[in-house]
N, C-alpha and C. Protein backbone atom coordinates (compact mmCIF):
# COMPACT_ATOMS: atom_id res chain seq x y z
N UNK A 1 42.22 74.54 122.98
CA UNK A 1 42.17 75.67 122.07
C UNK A 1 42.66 75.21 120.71
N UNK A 2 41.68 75.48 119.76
CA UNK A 2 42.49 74.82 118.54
C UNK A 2 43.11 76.63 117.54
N UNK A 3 43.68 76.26 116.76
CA UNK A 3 44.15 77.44 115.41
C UNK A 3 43.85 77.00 114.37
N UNK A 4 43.07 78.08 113.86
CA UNK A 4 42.68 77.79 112.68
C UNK A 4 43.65 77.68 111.70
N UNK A 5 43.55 76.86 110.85
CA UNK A 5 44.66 76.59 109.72
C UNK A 5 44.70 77.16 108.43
N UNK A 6 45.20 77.94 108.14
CA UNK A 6 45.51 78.86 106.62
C UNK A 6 46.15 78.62 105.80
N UNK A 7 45.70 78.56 104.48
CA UNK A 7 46.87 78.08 103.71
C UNK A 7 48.00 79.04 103.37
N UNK A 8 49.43 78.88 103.71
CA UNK A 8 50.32 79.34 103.34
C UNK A 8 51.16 79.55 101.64
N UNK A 9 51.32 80.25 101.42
CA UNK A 9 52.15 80.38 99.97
C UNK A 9 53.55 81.44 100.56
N UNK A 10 54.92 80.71 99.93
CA UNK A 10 55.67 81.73 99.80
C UNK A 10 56.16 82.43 98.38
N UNK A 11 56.17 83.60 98.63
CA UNK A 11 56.06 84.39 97.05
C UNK A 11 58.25 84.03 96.97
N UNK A 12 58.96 84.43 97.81
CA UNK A 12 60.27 84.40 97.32
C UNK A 12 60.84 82.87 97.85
N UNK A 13 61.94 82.45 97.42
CA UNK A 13 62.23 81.24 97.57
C UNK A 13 63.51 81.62 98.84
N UNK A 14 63.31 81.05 100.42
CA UNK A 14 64.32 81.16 101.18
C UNK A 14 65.23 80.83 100.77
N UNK A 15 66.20 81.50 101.26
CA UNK A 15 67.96 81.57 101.41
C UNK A 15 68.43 81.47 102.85
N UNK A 16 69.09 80.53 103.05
CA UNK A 16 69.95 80.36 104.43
C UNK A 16 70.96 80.58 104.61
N UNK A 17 71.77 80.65 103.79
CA UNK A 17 73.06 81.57 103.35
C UNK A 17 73.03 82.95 103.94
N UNK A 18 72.26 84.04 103.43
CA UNK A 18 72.03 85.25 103.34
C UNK A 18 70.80 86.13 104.24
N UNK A 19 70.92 86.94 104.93
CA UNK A 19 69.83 87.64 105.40
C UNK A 19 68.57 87.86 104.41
N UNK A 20 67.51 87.81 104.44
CA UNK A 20 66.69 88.40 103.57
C UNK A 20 66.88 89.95 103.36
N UNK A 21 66.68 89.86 101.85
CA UNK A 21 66.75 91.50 101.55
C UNK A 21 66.00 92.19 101.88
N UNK A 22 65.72 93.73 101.74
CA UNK A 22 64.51 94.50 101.79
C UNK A 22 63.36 94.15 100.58
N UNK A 23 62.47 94.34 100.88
CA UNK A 23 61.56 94.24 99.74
C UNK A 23 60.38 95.44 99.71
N UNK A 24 60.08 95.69 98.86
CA UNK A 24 59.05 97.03 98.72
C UNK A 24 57.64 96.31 98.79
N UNK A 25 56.66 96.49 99.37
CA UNK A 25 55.51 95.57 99.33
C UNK A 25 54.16 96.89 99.05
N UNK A 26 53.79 96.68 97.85
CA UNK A 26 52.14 97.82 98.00
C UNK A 26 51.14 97.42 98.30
N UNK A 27 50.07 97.47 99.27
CA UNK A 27 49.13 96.77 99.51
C UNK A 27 48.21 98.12 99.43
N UNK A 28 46.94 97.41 98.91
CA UNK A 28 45.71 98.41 98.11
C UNK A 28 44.59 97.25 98.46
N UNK A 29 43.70 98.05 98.45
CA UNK A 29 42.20 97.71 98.75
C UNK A 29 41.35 98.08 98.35
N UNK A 30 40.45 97.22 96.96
CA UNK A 30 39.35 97.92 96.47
C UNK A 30 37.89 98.37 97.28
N UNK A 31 37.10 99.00 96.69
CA UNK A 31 36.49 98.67 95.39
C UNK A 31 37.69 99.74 94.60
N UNK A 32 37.86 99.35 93.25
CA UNK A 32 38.65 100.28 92.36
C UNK A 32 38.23 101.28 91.38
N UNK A 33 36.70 101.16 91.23
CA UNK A 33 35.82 102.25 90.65
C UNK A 33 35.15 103.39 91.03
N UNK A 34 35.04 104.75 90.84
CA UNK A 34 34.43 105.53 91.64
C UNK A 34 32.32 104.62 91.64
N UNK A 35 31.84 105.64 92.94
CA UNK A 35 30.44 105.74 92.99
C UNK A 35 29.67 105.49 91.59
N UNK A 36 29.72 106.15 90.99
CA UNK A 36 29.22 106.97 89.63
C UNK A 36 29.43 106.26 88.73
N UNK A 37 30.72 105.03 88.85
CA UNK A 37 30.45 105.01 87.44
C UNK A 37 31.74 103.14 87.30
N UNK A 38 32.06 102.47 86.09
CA UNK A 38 32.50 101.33 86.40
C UNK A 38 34.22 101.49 85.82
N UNK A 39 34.44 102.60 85.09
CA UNK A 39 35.48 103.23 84.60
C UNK A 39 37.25 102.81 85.02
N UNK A 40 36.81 102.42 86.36
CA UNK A 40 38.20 101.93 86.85
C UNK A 40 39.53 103.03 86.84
N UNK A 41 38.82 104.38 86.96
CA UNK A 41 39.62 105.33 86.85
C UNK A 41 40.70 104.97 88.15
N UNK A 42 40.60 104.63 89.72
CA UNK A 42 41.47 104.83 90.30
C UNK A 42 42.02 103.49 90.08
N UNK A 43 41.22 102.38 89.84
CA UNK A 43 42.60 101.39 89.27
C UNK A 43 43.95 101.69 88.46
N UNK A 44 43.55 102.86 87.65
CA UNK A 44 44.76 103.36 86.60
C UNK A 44 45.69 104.05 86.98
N UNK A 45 45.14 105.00 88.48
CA UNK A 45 45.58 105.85 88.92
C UNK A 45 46.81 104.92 89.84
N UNK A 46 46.74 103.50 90.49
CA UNK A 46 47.21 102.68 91.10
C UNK A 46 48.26 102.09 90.31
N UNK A 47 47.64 101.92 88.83
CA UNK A 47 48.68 100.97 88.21
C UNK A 47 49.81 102.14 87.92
N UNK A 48 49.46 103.20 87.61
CA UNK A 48 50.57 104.40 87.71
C UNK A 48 51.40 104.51 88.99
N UNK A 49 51.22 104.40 89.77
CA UNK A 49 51.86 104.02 91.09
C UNK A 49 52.16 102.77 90.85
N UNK A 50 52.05 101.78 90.70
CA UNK A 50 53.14 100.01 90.31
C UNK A 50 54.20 100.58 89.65
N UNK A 51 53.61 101.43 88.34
CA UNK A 51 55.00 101.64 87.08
C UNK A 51 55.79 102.78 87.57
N UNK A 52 55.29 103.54 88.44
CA UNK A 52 56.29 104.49 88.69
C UNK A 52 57.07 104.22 90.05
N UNK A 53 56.61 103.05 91.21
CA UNK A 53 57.94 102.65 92.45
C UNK A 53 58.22 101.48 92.19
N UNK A 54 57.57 100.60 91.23
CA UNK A 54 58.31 99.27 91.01
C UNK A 54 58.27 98.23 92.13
N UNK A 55 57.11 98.44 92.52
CA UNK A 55 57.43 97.47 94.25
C UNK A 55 57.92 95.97 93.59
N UNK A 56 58.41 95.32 94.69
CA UNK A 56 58.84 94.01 94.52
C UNK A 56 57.45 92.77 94.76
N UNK A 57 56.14 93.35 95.29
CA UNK A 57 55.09 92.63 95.49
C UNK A 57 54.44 93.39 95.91
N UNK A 58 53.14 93.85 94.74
CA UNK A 58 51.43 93.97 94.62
C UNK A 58 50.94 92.92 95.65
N UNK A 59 50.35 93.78 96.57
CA UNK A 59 49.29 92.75 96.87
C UNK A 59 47.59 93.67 96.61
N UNK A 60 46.80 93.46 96.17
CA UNK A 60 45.56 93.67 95.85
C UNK A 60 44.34 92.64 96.43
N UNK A 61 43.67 94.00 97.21
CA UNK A 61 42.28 93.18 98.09
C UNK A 61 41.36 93.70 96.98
N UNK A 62 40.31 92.23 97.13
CA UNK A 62 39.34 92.80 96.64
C UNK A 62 38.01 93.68 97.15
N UNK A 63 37.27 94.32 97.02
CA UNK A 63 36.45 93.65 95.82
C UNK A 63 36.47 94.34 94.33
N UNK A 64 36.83 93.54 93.74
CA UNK A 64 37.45 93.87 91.96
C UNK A 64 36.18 94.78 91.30
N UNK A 65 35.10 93.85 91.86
CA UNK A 65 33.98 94.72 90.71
C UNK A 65 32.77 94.53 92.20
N UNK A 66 32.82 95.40 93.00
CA UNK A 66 31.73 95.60 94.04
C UNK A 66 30.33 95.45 93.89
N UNK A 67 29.60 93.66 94.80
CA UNK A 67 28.16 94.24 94.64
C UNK A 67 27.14 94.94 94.98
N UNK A 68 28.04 95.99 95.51
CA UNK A 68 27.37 97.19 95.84
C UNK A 68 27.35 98.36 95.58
N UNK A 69 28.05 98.03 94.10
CA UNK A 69 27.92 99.33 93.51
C UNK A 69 26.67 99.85 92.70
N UNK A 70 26.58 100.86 92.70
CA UNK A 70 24.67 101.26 92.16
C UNK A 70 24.67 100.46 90.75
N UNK A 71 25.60 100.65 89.81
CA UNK A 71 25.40 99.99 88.57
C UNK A 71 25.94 98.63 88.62
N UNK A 72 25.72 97.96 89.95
CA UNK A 72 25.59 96.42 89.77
C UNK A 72 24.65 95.89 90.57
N UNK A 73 24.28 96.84 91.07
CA UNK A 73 22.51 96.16 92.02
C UNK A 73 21.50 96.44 91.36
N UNK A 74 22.03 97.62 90.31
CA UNK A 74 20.54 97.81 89.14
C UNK A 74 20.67 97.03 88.13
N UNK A 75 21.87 96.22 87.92
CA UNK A 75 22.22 95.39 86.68
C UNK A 75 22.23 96.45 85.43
N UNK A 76 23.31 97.61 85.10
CA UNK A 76 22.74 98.72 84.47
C UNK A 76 24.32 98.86 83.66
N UNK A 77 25.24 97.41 83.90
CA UNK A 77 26.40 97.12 82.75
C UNK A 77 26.11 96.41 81.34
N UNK A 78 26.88 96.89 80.90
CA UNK A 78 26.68 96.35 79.61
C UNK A 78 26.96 94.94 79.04
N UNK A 79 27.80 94.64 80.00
CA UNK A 79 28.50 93.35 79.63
C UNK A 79 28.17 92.67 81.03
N UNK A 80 28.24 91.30 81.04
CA UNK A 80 28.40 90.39 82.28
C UNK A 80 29.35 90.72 83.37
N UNK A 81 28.60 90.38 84.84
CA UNK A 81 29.81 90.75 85.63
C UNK A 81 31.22 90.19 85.30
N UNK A 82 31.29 88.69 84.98
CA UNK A 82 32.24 87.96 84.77
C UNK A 82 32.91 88.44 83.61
N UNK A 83 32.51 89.00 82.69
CA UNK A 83 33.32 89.72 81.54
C UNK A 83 33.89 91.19 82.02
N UNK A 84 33.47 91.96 83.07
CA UNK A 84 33.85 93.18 83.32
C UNK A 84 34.81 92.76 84.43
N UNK A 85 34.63 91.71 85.12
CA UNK A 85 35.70 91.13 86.48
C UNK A 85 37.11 90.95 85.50
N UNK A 86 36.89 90.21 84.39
CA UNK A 86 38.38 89.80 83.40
C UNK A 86 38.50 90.63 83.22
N UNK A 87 38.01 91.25 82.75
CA UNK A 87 38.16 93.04 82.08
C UNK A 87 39.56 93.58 83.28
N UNK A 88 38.74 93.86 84.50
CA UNK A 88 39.47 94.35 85.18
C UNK A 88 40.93 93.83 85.56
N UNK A 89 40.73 92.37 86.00
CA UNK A 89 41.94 90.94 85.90
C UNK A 89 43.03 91.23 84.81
N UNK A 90 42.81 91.27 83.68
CA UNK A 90 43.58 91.47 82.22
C UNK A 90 43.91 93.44 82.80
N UNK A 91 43.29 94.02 82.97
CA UNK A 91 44.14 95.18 83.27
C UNK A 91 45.25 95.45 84.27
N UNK A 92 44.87 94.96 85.31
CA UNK A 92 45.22 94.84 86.26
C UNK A 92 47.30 93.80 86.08
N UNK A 93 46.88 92.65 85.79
CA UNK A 93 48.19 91.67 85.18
C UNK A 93 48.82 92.69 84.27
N UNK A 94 47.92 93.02 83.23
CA UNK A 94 49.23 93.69 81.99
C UNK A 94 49.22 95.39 82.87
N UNK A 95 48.55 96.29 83.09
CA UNK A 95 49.47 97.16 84.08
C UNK A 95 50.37 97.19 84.77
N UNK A 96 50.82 95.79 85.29
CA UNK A 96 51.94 95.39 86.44
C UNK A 96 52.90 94.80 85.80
N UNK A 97 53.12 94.51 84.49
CA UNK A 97 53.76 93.43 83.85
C UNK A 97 55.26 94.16 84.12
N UNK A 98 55.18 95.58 83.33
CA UNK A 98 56.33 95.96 83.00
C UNK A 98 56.97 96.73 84.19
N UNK A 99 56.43 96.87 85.82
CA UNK A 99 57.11 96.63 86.94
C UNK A 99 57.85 95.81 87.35
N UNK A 100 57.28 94.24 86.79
CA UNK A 100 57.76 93.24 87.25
C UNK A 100 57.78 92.76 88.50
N UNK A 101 56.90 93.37 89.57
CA UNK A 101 56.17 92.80 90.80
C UNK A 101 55.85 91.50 90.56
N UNK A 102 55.64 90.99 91.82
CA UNK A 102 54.71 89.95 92.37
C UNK A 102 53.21 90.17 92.33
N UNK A 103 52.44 90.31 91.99
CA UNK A 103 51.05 90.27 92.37
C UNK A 103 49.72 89.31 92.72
N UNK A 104 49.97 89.41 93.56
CA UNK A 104 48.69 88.72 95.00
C UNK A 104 47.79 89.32 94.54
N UNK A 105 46.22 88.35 94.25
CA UNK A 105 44.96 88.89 93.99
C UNK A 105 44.05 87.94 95.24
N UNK A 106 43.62 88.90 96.11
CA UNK A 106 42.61 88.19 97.08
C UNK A 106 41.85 88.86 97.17
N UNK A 107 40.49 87.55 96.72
CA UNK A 107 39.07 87.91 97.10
C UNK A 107 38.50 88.93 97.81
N UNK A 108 37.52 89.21 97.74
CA UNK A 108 36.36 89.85 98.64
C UNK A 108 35.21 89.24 98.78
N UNK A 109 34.32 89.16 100.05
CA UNK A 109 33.05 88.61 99.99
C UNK A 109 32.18 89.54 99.22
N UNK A 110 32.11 90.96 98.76
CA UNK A 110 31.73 91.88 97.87
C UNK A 110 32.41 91.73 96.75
N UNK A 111 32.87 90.58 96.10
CA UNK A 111 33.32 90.51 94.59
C UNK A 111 31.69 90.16 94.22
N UNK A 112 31.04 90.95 92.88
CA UNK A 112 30.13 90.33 92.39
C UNK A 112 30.20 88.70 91.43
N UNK A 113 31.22 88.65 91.07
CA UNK A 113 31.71 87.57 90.08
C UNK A 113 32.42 86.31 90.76
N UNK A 114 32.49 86.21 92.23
CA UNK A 114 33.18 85.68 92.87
C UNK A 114 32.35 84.55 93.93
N UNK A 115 32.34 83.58 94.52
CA UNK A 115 32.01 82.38 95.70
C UNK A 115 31.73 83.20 96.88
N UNK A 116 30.51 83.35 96.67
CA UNK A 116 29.86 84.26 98.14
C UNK A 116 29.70 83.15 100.05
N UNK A 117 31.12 82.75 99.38
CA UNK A 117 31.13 81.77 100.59
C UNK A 117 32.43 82.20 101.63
N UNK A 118 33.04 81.68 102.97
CA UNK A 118 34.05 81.91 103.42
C UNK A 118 33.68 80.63 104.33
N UNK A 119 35.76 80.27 104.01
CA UNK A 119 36.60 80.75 103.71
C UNK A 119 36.49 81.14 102.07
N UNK A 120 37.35 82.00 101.70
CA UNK A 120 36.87 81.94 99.63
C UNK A 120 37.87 81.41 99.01
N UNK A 121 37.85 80.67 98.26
CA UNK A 121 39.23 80.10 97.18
C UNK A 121 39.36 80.89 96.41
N UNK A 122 40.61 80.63 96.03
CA UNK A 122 41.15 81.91 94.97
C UNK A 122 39.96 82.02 93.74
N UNK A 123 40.07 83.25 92.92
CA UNK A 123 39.99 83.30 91.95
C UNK A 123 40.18 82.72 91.30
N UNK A 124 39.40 82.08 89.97
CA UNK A 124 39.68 81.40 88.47
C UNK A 124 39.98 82.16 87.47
N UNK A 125 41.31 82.17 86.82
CA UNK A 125 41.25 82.85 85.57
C UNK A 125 42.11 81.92 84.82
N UNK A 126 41.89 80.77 84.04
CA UNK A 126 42.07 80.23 82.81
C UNK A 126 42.42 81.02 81.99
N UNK A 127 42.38 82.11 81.56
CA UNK A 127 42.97 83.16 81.04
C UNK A 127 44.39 83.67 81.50
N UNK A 128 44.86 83.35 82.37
CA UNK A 128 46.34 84.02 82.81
C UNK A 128 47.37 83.52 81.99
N UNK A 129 47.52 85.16 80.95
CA UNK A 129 48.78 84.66 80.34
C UNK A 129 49.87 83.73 80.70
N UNK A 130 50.73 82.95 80.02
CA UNK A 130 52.08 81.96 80.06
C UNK A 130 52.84 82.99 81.05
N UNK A 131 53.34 83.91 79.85
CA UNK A 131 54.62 84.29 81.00
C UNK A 131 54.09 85.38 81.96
N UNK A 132 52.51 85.33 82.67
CA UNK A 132 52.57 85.97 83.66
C UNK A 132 52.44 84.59 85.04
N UNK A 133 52.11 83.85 84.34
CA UNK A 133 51.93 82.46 85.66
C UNK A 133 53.27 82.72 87.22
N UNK A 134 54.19 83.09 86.34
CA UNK A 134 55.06 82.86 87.48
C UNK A 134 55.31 83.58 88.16
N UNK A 135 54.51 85.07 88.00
CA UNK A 135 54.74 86.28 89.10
C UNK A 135 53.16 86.39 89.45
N UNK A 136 52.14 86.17 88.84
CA UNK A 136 50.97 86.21 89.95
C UNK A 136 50.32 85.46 90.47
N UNK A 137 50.15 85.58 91.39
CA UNK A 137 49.88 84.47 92.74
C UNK A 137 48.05 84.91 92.89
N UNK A 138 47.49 83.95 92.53
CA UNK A 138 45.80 84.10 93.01
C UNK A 138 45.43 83.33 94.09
N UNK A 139 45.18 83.88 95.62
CA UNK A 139 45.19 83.17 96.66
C UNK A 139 43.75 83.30 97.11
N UNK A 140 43.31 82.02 98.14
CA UNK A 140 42.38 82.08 99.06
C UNK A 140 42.14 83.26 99.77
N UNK A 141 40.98 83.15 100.52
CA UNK A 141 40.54 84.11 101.58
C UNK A 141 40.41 83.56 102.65
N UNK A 142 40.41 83.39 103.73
CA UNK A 142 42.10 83.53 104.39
C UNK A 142 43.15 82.84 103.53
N UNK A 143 44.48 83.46 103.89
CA UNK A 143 45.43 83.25 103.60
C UNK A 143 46.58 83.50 104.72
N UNK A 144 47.92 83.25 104.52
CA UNK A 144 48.97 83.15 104.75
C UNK A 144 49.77 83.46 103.70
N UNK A 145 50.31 84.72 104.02
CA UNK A 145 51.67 84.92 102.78
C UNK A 145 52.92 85.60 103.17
N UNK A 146 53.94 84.17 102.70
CA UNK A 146 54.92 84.60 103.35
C UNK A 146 56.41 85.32 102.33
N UNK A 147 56.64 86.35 102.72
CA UNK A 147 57.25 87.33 101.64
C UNK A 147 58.70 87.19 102.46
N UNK A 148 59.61 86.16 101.64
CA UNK A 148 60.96 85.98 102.46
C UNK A 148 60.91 85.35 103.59
């Protein structure tokens, strides 16, 4: 019998000294746009929930920008998927900033902008601000994440 092997990341750095603390963890699952439309209204509605409990680690499933949403199977955006995926990426990072969470971004095989392959490697964003590098974590599909 073999196990499949996942890559592991730990978001906090162990302590052997000390019990691990509690930690608040939000886990959400897109798509983040209604039917109707690409607006990202309940993404906002979410990031209002980050700024108002402060979790200690976002984790966010994708799929960021769904290809199955009507206005991406008719091609009926205005901009490139890959420009409306950052779009969302850049909202998403600076909505969470001033929580100060952890935030985990993993794939979907329904990301339109994304490696329609599995297992999936993280996300690319060359764009990730300096001082957000060290609180968001862009992981594979599968994964392993170990929180404490």
């Amino acid at each position: 019998v073999s196990t499949p092997v996942h890559p592991q990341t730990s978001l906090f750095s162990p302590n052997l000294l000390f019990p691990p603390e509690q930690r608040m963890v939000l886990v959400a699952c897109g798509p983040f746009t209604p039917s109707d439309g690409v607006a990202f209204e309940p993404l906002s509605d979410l990031l209002d929930v980050v700024a108002r409990d402060r979790p200690d680690v976002c984790i966010l499933f994708g799929p960021f920008l769904d290809a199955k949403h009507e206005q991406v199977e008719s091609c009926q955006l205005l901009s490139s998927f890959s420009d409306v995926f950052r779009l969302c990426l850049r909202t998403i990072i600076e909505g969470t900033r001033s929580a100060g969470s952890q935030l985990v971004l993993v794939p979907s095989l329904r990301d339109v902008s994304h490696d329609f392959v599995y297992p999936q490697p993280p996300f690319s964003f060359p764009d990730l601000p300096k001082e957000d590098r060290a609180r968001v974590l862009l992981v594979p599909e599968p994964c392993t994440l170990d929180i404490d």
